[in-house]
Protein backbone atom coordinates (compact mmCIF):
# COMPACT_ATOMS: atom_id res chain seq x y z
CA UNK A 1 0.00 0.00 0.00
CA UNK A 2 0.90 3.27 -0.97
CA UNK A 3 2.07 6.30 1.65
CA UNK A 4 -1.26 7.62 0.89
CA UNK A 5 -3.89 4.67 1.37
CA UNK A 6 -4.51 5.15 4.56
CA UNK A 7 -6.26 8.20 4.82
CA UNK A 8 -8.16 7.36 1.96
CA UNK A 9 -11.51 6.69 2.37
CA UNK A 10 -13.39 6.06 -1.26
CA UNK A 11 -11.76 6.87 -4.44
CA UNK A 12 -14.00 9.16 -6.93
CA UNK A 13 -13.04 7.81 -9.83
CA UNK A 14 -15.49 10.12 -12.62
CA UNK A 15 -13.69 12.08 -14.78
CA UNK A 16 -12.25 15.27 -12.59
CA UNK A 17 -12.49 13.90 -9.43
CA UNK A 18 -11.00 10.46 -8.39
CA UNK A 19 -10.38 10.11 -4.45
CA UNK A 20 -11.48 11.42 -0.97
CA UNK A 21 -12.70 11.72 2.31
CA UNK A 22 -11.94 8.96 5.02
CA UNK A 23 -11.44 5.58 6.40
CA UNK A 24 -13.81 5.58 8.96
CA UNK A 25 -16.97 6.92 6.80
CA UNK A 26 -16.41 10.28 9.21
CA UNK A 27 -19.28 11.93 10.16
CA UNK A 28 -20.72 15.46 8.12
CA UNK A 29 -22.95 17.77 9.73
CA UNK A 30 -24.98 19.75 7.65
CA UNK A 31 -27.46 22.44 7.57
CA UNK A 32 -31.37 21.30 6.68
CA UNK A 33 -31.93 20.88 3.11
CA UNK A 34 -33.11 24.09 1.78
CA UNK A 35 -35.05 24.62 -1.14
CA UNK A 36 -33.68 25.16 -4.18
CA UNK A 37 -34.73 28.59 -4.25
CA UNK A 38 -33.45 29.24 -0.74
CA UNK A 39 -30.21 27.71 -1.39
CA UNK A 40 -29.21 29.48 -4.44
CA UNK A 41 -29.82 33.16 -2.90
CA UNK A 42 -28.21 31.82 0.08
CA UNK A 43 -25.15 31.05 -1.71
CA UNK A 44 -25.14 34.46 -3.51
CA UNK A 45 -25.66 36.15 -0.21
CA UNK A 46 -22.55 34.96 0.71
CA UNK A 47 -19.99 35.56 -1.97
CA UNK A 48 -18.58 38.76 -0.55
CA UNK A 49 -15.25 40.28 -2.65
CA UNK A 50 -12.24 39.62 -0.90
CA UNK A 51 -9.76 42.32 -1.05
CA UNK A 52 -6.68 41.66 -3.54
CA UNK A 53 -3.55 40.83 -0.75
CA UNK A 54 -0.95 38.97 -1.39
CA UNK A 55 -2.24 35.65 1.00
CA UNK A 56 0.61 34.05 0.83
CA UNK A 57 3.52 35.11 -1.04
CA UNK A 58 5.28 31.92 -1.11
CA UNK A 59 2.91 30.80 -3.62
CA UNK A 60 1.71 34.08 -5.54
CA UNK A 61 4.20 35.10 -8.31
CA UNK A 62 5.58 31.46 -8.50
CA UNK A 63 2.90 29.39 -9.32
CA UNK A 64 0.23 31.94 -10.41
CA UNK A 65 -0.04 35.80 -10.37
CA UNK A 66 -0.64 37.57 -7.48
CA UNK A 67 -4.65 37.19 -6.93
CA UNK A 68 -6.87 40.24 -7.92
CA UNK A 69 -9.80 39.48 -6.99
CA UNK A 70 -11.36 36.76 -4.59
CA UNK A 71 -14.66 35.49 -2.94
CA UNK A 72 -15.53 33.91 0.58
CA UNK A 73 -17.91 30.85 0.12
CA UNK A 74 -19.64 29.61 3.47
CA UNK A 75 -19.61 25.63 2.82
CA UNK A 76 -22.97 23.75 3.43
CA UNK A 77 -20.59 21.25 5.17
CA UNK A 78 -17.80 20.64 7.81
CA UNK A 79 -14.52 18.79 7.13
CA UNK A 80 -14.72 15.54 8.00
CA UNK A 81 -13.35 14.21 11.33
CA UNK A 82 -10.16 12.58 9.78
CA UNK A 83 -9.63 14.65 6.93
CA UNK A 84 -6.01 15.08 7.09
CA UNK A 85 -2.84 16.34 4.83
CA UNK A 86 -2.48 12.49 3.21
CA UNK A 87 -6.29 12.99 2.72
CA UNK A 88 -5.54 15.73 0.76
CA UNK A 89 -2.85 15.20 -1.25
CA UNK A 90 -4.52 11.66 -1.92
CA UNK A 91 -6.84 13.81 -3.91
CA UNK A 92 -5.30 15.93 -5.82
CA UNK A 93 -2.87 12.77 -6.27
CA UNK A 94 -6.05 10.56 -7.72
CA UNK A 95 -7.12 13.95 -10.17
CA UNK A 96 -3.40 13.99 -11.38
CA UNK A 97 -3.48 9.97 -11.84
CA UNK A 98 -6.68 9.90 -13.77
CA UNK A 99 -5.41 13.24 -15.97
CA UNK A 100 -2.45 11.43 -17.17
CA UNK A 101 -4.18 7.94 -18.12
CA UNK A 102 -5.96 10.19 -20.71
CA UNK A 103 -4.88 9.94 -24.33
CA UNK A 104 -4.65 13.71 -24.20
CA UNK A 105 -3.06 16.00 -21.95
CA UNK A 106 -4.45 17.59 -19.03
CA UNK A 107 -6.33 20.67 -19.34
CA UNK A 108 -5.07 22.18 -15.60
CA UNK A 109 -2.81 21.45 -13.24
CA UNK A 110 -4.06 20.61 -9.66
CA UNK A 111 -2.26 20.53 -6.28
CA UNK A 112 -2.31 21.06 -2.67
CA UNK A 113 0.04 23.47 -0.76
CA UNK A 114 0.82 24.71 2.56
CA UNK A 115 2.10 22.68 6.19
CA UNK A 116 -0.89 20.69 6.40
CA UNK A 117 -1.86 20.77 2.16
CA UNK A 118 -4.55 22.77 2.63
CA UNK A 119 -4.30 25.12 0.00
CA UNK A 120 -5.66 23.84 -3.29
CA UNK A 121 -4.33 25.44 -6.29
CA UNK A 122 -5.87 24.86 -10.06
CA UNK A 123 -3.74 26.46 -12.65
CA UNK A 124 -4.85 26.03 -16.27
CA UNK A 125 -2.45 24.67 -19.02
CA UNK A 126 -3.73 25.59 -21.90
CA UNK A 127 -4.59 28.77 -23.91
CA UNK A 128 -8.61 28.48 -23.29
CA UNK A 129 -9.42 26.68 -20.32
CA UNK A 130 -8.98 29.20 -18.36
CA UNK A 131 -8.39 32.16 -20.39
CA UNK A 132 -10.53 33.96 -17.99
CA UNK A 133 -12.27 33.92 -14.42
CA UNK A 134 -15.45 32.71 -16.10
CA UNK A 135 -14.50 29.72 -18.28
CA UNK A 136 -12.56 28.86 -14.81
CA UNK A 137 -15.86 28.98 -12.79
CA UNK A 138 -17.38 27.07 -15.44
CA UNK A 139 -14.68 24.57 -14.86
CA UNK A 140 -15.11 24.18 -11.19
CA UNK A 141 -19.20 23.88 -12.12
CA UNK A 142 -18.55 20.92 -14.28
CA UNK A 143 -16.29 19.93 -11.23
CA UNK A 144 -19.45 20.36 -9.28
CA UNK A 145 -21.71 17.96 -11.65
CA UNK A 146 -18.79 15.49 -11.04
CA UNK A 147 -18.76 15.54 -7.53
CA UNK A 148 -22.71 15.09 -7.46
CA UNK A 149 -21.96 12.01 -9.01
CA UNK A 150 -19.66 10.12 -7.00
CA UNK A 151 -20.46 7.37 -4.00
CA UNK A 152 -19.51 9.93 -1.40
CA UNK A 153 -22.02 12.63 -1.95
CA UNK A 154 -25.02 9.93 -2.85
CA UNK A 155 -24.20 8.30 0.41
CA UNK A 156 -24.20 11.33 2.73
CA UNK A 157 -27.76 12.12 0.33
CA UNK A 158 -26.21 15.71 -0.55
CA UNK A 159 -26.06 15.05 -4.28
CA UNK A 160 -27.96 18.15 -5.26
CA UNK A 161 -27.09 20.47 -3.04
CA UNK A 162 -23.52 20.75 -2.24
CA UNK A 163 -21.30 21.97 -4.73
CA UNK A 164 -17.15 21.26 -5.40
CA UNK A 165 -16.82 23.56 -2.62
CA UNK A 166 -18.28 21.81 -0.18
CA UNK A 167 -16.13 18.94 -1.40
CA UNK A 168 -13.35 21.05 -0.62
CA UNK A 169 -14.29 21.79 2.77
CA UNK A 170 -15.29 18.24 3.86
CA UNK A 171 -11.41 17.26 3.21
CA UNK A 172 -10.64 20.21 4.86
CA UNK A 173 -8.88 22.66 2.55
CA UNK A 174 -8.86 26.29 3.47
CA UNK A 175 -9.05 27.99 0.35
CA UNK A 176 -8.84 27.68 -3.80
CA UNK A 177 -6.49 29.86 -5.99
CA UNK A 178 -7.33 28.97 -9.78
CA UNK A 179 -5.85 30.91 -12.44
CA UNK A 180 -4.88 30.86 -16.16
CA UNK A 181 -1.31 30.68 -14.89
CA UNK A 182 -0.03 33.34 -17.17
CA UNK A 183 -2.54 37.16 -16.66
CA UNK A 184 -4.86 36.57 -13.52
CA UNK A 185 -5.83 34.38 -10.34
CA UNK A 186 -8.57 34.49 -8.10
CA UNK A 187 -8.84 33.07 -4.53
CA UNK A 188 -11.91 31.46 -2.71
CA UNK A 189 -11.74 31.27 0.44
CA UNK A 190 -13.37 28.28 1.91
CA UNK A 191 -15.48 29.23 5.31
């Protein structure tokens, strides 16, 4: 077994996403199920601009520009109990895997940085994927309709209504930084 089976709980193996969450089916609290009304101007409510600072400069202006612009989304969910650093990078290590069995080459680049790998960081490698913030977001919504999909969300019965972010926040990353690697990046941070 691999250095990062253990904290591996289910591997989400549909196209984007491939692996996550824990060994020990951790527990998720969550808020009631909304309607789908309430949710969506719930979730608008709470994207608030997030100043452009430099959030940490040990990644900004090495692997993407320094953010200029950025969001705070409060997650329908709560990491999970043993979501961990090996949880983490067992995640972005499963996306990686799955982009390079492809017979063509990955679209962006995604990894995990930071002490504890809670930072995850989706650069774009090509000249339209993310050749601006919006084809990015509709990235991570096509992310979302992948995540929807997989055993973990259909299990917990939160298939249609949490999103890639919540995803994120169950294995306990902090925030998101995706950017077209070359002009612009934006942050989300993950409440």
């Amino acid at each position: 077994m691999n250095k990062f089976g253990p904290g591996i709980f289910c591997v989400l193996a549909l196209a984007m996403l491939s692996a996550c969450a824990t060994n020990d089916g951790g527990q998720v609290e969550s808020k009631a199920v909304k309607t789908a009304e309430t949710a969506v101007a719930a979730e608008t409510k709470n994207k608030v601009p997030a100043k452009a600072v430099i959030l940490n400069a040990r990644h900004a202006g090495y692997y993407y520009p320094v953010p200029t612009s950025g969001e705070k989304y409060k997650a329908r969910s709560v990491k999970l109990a043993r979501a961990n650093r090996v949880t983490r990078l067992g995640f972005v290590t499963g996306i990686t895997k799955q982009q390079r069995g492809r017979s063509y080459p990955p679209r962006f680049a995604i990894f995990a940085k930071g002490d504890a790998a809670q930072k995850l960081i989706i650069i774009g490698l090509d000249e339209g994927t993310f050749s601006s913030l919006y084809r990015a977001r509709a990235a991570l919504a096509q992310m979302t309709a992948m995540a929807r999909l997989t055993p973990l969300f259909k299990e917990l019965g939160v298939q249609d209504y949490f999103t890639f972010f919540d995803l994120t926040k169950l294995l306990g990353f902090s925030d998101i930084t995706i950017s077209d690697g070359e002009t612009w990046s934006h942050r989300i941070e993950i409440r």
